[in-house]
PDB file of N, CA and C in Angstrom:
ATOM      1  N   UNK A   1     -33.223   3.220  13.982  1.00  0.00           N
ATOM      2  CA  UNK A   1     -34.518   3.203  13.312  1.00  0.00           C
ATOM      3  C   UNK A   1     -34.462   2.254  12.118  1.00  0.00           C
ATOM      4  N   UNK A   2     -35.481   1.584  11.762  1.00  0.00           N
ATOM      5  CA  UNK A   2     -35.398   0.735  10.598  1.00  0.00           C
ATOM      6  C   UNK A   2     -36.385   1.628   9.158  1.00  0.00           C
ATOM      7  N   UNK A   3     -36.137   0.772   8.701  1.00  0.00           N
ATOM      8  CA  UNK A   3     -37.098   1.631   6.724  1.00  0.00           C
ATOM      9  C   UNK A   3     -38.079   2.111   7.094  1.00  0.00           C
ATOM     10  N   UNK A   4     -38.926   1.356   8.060  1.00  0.00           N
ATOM     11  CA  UNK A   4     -40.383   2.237   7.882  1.00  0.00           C
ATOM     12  C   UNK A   4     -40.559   3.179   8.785  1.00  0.00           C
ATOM     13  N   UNK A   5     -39.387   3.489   9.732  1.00  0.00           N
ATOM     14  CA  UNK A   5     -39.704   4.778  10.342  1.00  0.00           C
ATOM     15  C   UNK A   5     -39.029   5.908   9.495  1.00  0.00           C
ATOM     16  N   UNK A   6     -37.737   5.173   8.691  1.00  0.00           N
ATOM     17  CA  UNK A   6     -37.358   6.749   7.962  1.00  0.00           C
ATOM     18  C   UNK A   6     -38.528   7.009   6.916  1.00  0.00           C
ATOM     19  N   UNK A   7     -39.193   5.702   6.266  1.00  0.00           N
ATOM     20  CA  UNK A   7     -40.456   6.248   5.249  1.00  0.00           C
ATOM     21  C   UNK A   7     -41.590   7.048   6.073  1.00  0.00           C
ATOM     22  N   UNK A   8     -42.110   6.775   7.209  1.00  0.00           N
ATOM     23  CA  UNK A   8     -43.332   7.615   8.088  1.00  0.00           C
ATOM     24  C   UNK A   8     -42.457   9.108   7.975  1.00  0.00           C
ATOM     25  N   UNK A   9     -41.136   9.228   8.275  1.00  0.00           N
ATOM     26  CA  UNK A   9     -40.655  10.212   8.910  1.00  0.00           C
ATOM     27  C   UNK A   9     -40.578  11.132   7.205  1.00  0.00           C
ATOM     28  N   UNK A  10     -40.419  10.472   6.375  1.00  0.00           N
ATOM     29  CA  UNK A  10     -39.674  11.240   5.228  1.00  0.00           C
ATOM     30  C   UNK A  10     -41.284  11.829   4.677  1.00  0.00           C
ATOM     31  N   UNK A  11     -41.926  11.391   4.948  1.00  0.00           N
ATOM     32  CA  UNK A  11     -43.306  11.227   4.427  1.00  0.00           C
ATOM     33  C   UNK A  11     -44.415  12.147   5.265  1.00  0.00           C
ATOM     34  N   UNK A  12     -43.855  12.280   6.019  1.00  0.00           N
ATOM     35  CA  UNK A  12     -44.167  13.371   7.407  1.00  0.00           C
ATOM     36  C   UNK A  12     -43.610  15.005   7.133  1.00  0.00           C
ATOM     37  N   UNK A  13     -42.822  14.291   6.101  1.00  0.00           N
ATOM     38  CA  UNK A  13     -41.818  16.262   6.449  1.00  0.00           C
ATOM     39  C   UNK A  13     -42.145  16.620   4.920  1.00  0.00           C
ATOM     40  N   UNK A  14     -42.723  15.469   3.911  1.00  0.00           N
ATOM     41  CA  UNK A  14     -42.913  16.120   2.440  1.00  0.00           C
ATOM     42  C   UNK A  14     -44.038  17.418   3.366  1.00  0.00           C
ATOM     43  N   UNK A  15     -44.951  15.881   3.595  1.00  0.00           N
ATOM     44  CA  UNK A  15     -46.496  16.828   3.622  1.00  0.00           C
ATOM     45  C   UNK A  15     -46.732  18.009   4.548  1.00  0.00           C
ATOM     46  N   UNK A  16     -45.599  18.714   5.592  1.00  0.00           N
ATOM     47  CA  UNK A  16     -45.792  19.504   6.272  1.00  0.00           C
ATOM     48  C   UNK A  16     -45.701  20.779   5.277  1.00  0.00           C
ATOM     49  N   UNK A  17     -45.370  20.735   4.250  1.00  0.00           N
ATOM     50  CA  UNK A  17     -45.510  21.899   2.880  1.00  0.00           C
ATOM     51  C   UNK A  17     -44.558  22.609   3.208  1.00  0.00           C
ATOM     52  N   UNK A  18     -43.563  22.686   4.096  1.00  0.00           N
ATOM     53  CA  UNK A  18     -42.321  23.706   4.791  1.00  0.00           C
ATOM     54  C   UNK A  18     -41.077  23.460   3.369  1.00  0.00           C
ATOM     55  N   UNK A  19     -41.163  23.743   2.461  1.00  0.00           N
ATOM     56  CA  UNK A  19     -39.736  23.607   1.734  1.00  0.00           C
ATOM     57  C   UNK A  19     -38.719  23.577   2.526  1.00  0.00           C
ATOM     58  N   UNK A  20     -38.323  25.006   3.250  1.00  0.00           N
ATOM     59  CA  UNK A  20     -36.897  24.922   3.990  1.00  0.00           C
ATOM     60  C   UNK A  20     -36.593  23.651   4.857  1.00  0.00           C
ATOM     61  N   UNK A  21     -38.135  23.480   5.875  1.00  0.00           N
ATOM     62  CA  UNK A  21     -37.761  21.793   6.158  1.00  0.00           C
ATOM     63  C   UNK A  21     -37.610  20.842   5.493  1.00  0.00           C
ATOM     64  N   UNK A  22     -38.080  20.301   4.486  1.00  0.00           N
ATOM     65  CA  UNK A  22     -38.016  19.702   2.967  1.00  0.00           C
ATOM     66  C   UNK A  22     -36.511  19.468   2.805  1.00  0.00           C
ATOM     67  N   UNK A  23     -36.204  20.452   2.416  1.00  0.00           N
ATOM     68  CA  UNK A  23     -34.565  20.519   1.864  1.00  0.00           C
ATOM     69  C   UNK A  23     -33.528  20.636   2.787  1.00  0.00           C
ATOM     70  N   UNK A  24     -34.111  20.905   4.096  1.00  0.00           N
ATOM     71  CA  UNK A  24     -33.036  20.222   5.734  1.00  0.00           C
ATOM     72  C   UNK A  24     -32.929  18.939   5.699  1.00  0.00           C
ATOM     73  N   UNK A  25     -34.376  18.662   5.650  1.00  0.00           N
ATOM     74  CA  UNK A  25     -34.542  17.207   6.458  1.00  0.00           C
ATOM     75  C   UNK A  25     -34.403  16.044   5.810  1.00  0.00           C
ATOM     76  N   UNK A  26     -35.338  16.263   4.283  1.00  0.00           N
ATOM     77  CA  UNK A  26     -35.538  15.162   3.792  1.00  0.00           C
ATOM     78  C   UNK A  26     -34.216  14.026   3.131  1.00  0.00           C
ATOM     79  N   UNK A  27     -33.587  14.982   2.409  1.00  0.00           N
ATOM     80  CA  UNK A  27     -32.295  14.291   2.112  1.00  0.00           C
ATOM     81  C   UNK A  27     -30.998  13.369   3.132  1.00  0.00           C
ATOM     82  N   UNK A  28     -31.552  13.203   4.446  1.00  0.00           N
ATOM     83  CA  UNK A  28     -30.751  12.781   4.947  1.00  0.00           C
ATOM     84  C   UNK A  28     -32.056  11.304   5.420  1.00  0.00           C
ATOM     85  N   UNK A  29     -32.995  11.677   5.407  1.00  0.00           N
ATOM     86  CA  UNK A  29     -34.067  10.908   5.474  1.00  0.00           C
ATOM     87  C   UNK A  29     -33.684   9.518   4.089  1.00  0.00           C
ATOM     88  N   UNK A  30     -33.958  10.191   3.198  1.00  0.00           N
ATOM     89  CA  UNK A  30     -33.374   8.910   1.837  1.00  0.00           C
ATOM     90  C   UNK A  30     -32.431   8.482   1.507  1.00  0.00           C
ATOM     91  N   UNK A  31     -31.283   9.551   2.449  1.00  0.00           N
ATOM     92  CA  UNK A  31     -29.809   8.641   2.345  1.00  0.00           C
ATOM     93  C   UNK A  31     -30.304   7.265   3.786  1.00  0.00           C
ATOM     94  N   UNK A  32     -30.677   7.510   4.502  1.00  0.00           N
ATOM     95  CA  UNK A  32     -31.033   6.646   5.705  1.00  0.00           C
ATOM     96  C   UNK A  32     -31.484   5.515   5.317  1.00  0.00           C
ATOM     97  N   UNK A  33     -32.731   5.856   3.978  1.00  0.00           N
ATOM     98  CA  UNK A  33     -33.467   4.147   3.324  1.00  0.00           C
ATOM     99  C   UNK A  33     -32.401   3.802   2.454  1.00  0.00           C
ATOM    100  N   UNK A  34     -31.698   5.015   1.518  1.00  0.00           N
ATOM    101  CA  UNK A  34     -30.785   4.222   0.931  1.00  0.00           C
ATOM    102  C   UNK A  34     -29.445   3.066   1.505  1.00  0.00           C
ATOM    103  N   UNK A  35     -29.188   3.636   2.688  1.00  0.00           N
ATOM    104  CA  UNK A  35     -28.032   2.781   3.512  1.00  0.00           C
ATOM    105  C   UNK A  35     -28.778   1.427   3.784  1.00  0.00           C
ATOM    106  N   UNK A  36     -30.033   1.730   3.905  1.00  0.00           N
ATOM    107  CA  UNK A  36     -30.575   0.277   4.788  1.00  0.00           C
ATOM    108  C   UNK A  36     -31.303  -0.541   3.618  1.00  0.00           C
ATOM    109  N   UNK A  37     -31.455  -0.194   2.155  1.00  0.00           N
ATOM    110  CA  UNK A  37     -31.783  -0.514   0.774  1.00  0.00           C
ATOM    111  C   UNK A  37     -30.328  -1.630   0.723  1.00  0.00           C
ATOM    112  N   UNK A  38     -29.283  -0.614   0.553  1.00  0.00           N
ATOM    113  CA  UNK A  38     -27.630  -0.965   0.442  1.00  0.00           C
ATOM    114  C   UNK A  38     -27.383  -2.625   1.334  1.00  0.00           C
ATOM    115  N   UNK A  39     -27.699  -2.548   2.266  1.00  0.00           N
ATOM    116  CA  UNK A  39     -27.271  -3.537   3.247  1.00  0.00           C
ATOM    117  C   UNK A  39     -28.136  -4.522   3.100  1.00  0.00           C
ATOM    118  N   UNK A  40     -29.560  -4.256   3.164  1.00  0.00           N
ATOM    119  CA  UNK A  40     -30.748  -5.523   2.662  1.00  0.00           C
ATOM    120  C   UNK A  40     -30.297  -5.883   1.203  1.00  0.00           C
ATOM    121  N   UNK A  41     -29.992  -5.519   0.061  1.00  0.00           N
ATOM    122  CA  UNK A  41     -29.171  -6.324  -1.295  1.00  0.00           C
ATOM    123  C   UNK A  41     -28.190  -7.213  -0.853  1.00  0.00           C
ATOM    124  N   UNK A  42     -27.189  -6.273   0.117  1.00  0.00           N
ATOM    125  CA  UNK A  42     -25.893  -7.395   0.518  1.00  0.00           C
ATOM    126  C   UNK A  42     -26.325  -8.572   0.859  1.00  0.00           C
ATOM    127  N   UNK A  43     -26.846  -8.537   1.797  1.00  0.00           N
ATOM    128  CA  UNK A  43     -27.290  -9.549   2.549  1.00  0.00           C
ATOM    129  C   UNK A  43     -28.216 -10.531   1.722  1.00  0.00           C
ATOM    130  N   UNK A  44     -29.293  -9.907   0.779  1.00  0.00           N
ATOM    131  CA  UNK A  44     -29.898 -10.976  -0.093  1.00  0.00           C
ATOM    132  C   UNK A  44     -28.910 -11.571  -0.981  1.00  0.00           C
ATOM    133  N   UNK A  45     -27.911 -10.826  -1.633  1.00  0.00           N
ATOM    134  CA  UNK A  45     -26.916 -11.259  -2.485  1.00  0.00           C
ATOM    135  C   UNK A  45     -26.337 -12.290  -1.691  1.00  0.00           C
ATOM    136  N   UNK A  46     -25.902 -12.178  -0.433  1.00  0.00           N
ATOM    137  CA  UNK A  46     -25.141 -13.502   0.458  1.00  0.00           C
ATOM    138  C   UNK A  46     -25.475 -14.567   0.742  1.00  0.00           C
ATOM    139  N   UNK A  47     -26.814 -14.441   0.683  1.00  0.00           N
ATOM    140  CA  UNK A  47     -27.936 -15.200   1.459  1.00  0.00           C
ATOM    141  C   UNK A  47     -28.040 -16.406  -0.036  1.00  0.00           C
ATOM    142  N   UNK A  48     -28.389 -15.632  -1.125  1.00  0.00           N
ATOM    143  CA  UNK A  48     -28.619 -16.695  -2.280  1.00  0.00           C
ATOM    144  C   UNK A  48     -27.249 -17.442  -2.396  1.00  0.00           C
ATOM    145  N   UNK A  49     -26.796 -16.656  -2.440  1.00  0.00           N
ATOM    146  CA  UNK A  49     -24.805 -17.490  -3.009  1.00  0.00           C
ATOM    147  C   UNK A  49     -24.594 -18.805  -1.825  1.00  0.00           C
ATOM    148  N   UNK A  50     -24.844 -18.348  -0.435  1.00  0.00           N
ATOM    149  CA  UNK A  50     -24.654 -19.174   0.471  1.00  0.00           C
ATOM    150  C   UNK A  50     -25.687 -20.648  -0.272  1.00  0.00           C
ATOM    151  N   UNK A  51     -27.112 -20.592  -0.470  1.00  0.00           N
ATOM    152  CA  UNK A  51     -28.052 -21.219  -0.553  1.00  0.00           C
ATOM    153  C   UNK A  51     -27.670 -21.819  -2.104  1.00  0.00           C
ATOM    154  N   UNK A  52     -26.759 -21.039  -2.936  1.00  0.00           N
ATOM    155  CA  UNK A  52     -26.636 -21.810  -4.369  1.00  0.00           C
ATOM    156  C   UNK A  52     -25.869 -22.938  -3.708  1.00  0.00           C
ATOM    157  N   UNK A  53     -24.799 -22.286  -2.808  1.00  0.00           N
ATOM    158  CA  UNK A  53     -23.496 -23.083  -2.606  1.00  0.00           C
ATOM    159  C   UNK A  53     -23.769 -24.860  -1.968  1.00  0.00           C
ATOM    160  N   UNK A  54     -24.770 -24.360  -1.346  1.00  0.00           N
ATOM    161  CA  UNK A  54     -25.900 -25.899  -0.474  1.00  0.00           C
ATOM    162  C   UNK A  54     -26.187 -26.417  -1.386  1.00  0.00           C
ATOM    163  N   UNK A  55     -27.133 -26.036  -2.514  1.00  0.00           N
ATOM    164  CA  UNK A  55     -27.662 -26.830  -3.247  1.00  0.00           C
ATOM    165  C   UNK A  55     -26.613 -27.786  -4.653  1.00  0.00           C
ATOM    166  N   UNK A  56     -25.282 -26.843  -4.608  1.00  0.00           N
ATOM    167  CA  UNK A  56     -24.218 -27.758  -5.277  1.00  0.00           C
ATOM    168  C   UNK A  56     -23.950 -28.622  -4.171  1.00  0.00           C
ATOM    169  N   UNK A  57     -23.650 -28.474  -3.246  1.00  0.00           N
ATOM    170  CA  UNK A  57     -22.950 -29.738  -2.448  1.00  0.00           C
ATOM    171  C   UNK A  57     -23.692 -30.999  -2.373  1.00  0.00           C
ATOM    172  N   UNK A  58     -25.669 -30.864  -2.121  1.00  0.00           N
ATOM    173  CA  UNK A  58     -26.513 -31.406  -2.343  1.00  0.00           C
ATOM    174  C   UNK A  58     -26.347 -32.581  -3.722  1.00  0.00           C
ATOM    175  N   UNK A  59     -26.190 -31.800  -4.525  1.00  0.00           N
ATOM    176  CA  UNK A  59     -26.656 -32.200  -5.882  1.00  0.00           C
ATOM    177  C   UNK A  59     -24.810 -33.456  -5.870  1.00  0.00           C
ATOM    178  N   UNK A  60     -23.789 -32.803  -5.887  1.00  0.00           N
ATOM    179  CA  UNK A  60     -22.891 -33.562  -5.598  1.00  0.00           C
ATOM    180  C   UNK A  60     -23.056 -34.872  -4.365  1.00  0.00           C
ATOM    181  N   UNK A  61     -23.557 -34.808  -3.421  1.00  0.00           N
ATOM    182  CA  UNK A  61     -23.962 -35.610  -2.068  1.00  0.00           C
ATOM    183  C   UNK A  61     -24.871 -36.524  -3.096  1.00  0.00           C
ATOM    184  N   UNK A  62     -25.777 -36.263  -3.696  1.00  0.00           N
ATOM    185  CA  UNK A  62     -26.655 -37.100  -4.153  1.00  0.00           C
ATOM    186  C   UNK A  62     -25.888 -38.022  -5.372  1.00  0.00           C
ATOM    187  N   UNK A  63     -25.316 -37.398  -6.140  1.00  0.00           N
ATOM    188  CA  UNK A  63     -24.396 -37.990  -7.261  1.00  0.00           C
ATOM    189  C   UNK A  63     -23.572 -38.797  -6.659  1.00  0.00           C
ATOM    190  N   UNK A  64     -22.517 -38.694  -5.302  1.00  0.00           N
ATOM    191  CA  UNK A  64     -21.959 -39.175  -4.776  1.00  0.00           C
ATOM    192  C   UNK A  64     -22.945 -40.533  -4.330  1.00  0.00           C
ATOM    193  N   UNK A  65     -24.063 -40.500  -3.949  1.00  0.00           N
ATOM    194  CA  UNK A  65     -25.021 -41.574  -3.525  1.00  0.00           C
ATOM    195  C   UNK A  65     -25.431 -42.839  -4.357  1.00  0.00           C
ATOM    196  N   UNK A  66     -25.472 -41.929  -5.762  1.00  0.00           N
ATOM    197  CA  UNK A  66     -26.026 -42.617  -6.715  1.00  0.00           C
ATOM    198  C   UNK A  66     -25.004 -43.617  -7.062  1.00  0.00           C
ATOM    199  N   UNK A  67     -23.852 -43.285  -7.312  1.00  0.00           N
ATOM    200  CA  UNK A  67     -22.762 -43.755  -7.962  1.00  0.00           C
ATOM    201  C   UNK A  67     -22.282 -44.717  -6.510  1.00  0.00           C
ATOM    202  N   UNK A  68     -22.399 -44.478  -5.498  1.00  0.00           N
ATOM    203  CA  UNK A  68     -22.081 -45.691  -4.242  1.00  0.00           C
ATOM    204  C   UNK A  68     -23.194 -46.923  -4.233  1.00  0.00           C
ATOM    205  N   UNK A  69     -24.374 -46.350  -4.752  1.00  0.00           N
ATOM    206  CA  UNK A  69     -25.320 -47.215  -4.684  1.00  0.00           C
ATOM    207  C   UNK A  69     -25.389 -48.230  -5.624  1.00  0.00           C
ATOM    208  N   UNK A  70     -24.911 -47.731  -6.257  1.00  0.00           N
ATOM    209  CA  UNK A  70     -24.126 -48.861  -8.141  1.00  0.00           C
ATOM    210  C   UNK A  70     -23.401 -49.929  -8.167  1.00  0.00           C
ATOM    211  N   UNK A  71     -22.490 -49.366  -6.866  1.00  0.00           N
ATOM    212  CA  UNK A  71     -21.337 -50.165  -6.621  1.00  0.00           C
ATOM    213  C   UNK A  71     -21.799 -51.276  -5.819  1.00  0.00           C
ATOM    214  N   UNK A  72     -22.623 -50.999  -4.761  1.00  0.00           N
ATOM    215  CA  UNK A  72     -22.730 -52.233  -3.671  1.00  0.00           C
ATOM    216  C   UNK A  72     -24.042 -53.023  -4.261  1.00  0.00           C
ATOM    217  N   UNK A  73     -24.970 -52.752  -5.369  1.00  0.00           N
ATOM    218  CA  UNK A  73     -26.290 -53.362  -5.773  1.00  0.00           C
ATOM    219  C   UNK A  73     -25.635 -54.179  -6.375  1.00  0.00           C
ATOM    220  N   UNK A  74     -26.154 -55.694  -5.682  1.00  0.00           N
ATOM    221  CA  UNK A  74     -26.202 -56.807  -6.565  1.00  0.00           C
ATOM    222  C   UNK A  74     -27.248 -57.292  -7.434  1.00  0.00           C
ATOM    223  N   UNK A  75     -26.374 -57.118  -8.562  1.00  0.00           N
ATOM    224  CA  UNK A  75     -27.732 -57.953 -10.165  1.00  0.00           C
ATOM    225  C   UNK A  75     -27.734 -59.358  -9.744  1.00  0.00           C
ATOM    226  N   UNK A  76     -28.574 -59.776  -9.950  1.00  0.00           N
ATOM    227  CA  UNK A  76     -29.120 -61.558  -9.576  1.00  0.00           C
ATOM    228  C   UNK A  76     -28.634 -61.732 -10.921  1.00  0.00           C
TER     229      UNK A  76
END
């Protein structure tokens, strides 16, 4: 199941007004968004670092360009 079925589902068992179901169900319901909260950070955390890591090599690739392009331009 992904987030928005444990949110329909967690959200389903507040409003049935059953406490005893409440306090069965629900807590395993928000550990469920919390695991899948947990793993969507990782992954955004990886995702940027990967994408910083491009944009240094970039920025180096281009510096590298600039400084080749120096070398072979002839001044009249």
């Amino acid at each position: 199941m992904a987030a928005p079925d444990y949110m329909k589902m967690a959200v389903k068992i507040v409003f049935q007004g059953n406490d005893e179901l409440v306090e069965a169900l629900l807590p395993d319901q928000l550990e469920n968004i919390r695991v899948i909260a947990d793993n969507c950070l990782k992954l955004a955390d990886a995702t940027e670092k990967e994408f910083t890591d491009i944009i240094h090599m970039i920025h180096k690739l281009l510096e590298a360009c600039k400084n080749a392009k120096g070398s072979y331009v002839e001044e009249p």
